[in-house]
C-alpha atoms as a PDB file:
ATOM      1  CA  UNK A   1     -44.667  12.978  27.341  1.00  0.00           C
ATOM      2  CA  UNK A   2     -43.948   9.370  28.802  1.00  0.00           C
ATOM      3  CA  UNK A   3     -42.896   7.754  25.474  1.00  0.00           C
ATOM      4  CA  UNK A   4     -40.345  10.703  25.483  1.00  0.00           C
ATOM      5  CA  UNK A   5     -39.225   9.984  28.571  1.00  0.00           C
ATOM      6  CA  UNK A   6     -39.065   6.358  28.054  1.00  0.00           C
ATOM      7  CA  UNK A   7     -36.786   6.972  24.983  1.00  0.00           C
ATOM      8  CA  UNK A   8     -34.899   9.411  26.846  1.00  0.00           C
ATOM      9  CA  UNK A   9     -33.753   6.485  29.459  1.00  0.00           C
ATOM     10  CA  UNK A  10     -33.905   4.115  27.253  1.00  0.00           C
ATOM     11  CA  UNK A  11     -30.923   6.320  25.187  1.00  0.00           C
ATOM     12  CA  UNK A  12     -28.916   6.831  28.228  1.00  0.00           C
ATOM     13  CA  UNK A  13     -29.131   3.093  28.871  1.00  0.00           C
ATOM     14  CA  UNK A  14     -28.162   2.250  25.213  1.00  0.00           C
ATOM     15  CA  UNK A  15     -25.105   4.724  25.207  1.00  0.00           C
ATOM     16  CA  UNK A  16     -23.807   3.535  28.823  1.00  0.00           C
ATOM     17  CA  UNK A  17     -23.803  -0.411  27.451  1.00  0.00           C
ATOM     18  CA  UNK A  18     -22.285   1.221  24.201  1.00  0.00           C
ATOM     19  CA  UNK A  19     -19.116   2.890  26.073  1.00  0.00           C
ATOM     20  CA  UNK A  20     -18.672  -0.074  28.431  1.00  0.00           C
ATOM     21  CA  UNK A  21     -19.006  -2.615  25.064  1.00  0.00           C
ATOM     22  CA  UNK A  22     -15.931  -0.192  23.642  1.00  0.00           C
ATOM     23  CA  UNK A  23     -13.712  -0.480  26.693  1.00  0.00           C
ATOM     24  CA  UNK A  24     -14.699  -4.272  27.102  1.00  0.00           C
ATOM     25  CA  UNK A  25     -13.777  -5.783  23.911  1.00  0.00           C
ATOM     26  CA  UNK A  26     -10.748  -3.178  23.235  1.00  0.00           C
ATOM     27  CA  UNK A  27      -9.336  -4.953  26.901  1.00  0.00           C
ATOM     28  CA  UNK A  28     -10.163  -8.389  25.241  1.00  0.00           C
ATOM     29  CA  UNK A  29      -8.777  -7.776  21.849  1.00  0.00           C
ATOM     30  CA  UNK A  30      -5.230  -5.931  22.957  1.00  0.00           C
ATOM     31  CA  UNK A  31      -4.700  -9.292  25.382  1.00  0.00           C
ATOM     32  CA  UNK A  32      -5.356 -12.198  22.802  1.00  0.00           C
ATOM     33  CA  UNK A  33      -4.511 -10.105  19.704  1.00  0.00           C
ATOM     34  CA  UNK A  34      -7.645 -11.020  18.204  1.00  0.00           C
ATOM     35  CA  UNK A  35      -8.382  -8.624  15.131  1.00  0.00           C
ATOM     36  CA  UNK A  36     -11.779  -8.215  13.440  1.00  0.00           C
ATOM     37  CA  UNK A  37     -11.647  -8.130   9.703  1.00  0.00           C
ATOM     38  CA  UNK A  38     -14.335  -7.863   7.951  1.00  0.00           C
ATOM     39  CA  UNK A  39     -12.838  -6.124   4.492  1.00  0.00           C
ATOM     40  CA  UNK A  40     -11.125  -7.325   1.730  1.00  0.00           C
ATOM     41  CA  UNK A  41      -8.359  -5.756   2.429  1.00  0.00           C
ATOM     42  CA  UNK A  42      -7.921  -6.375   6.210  1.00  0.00           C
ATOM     43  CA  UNK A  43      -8.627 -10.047   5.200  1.00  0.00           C
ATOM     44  CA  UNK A  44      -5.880 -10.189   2.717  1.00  0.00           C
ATOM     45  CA  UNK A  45      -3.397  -8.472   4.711  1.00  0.00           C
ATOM     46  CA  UNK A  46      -4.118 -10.474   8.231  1.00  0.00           C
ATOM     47  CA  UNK A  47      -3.790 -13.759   6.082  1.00  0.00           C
ATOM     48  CA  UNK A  48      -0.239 -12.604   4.368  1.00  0.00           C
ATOM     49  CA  UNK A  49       1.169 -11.437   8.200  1.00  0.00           C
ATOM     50  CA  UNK A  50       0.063 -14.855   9.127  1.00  0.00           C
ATOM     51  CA  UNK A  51       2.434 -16.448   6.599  1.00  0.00           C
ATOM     52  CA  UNK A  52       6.453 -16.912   6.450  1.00  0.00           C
ATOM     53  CA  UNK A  53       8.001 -14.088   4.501  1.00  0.00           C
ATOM     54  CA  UNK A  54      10.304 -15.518   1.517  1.00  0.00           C
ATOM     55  CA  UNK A  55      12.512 -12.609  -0.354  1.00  0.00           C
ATOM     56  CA  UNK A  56      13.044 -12.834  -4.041  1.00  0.00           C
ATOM     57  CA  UNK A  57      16.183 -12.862  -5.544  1.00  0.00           C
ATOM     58  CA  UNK A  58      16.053  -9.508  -7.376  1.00  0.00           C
ATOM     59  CA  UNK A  59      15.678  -7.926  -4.633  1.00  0.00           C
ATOM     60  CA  UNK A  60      19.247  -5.810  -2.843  1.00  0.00           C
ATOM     61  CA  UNK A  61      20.381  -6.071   0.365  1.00  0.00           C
ATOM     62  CA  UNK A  62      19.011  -2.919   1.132  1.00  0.00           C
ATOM     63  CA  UNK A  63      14.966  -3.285   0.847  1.00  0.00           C
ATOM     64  CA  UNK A  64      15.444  -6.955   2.834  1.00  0.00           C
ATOM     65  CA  UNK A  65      14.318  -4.967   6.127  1.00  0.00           C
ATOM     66  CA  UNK A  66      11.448  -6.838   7.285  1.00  0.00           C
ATOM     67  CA  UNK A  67      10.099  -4.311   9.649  1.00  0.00           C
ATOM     68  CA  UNK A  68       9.455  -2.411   6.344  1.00  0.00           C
ATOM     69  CA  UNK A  69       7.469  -5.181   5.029  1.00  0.00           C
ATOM     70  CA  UNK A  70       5.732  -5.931   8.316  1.00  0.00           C
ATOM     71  CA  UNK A  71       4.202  -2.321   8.191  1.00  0.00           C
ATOM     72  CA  UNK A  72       3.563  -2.625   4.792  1.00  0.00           C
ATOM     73  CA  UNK A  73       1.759  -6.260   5.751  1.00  0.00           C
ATOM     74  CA  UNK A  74       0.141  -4.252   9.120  1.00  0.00           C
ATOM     75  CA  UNK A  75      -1.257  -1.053   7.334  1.00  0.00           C
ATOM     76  CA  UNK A  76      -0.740  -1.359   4.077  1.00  0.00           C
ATOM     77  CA  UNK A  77      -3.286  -0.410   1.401  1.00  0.00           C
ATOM     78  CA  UNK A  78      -4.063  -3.456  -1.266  1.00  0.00           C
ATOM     79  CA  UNK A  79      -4.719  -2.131  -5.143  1.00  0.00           C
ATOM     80  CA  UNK A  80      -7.099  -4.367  -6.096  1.00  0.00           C
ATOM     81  CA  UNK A  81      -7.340  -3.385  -9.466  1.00  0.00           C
ATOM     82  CA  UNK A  82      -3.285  -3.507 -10.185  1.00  0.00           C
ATOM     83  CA  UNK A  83      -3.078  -6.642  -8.225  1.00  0.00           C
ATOM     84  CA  UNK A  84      -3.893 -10.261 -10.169  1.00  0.00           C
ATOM     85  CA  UNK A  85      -5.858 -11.958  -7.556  1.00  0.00           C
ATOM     86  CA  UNK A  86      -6.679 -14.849 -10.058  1.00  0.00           C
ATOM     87  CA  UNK A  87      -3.647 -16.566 -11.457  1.00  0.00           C
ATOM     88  CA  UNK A  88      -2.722 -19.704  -9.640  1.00  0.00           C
ATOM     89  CA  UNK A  89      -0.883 -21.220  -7.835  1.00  0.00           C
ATOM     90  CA  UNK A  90       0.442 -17.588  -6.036  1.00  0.00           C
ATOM     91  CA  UNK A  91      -1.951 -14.865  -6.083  1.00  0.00           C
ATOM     92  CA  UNK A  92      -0.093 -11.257  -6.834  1.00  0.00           C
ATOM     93  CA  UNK A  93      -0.758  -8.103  -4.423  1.00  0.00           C
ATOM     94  CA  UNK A  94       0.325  -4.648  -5.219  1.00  0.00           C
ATOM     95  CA  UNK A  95      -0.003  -3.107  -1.750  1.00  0.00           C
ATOM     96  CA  UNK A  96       1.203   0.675  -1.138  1.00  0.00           C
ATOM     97  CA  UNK A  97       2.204   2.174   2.036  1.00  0.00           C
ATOM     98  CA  UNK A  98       3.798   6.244   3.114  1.00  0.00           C
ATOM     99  CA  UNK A  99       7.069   5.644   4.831  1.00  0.00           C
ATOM    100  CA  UNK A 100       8.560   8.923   6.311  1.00  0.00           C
ATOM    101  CA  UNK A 101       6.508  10.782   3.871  1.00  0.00           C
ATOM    102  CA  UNK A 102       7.748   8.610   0.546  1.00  0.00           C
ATOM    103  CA  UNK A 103       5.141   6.362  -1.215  1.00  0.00           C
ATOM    104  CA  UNK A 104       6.673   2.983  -1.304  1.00  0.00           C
ATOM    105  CA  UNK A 105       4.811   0.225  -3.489  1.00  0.00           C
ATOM    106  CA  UNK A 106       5.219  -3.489  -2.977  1.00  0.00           C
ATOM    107  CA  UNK A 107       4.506  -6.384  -4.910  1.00  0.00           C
ATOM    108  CA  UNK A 108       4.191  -9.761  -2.833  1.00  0.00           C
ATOM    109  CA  UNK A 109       2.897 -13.370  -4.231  1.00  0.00           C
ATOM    110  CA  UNK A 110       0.146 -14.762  -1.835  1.00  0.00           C
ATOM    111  CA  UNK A 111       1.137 -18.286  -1.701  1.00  0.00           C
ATOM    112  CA  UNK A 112      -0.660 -21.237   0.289  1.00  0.00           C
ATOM    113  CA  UNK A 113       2.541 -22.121   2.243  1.00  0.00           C
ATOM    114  CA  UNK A 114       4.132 -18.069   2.536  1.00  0.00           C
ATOM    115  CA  UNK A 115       4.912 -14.620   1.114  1.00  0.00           C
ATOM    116  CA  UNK A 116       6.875 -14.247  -1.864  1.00  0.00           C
ATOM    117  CA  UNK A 117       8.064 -10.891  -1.583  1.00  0.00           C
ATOM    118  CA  UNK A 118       8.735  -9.178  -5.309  1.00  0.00           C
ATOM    119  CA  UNK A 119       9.834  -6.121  -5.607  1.00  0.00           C
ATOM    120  CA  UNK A 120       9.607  -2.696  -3.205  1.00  0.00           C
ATOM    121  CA  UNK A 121      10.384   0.534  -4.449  1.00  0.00           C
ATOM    122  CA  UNK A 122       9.301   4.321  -3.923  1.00  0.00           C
ATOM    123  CA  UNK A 123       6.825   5.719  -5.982  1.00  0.00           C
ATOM    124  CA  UNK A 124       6.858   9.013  -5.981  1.00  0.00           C
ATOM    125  CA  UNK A 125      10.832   9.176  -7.110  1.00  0.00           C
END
């Protein structure tokens, strides 16, 4: 009976330094805009929103809103398997994203120095 009571306390201990852990570092990370990114495709994305965007040439006027692209760069899902994440000197994403219920896909050029944006169209059209 005491080593169930020990675990008992010992839970309730554990799930109070849990909650206040979750309110803590939520605080901390919503002040300094610190991000934890621990998958490839958080990485990739956090590293291409650090970057100056660049526009291609092909692209219209009318897909040269940025605030598209920034929520493409901010929640964006990376295709790993259509994207060539080998070729040098500009690594290729293809990075989808649902816009007011349309699929729209983007392709972007990682570069070292900024974003090469490629091409943005709908999908599903």
């Amino acid at each position: 009976m005491a080593f169930l009571k020990r675990l008992g306390w010992y839970l309730v201990g554990l799930s109070i330094g849990i909650v206040f852990l979750v309110f803590f570092l939520k605080k901390k990370s919503d002040e300094t805009g610190t991000e934890f990114c621990y998958f490839p495709n958080c990485r990739v994305l956090k590293d291409m929103r650090s970057k100056p965007l660049v526009f291609s040439e092909n692209i219209g006027t009318t897909t040269k809103d940025s605030l598209m692209v920034k929520s493409f760069l901010k929640v964006g899902n990376i295709d790993f398997g259509k994207s060539d994440t080998k070729s040098k000197p500009c690594k290729t994403y293809f990075i989808t994203n649902t816009v007011e219920g349309k699929d729209w896909v983007l392709w972007a050029k990682n570069c070292t120095d900024n974003v090469m944006i490629e091409k943005v169209i709908v999908a599903n059209d």
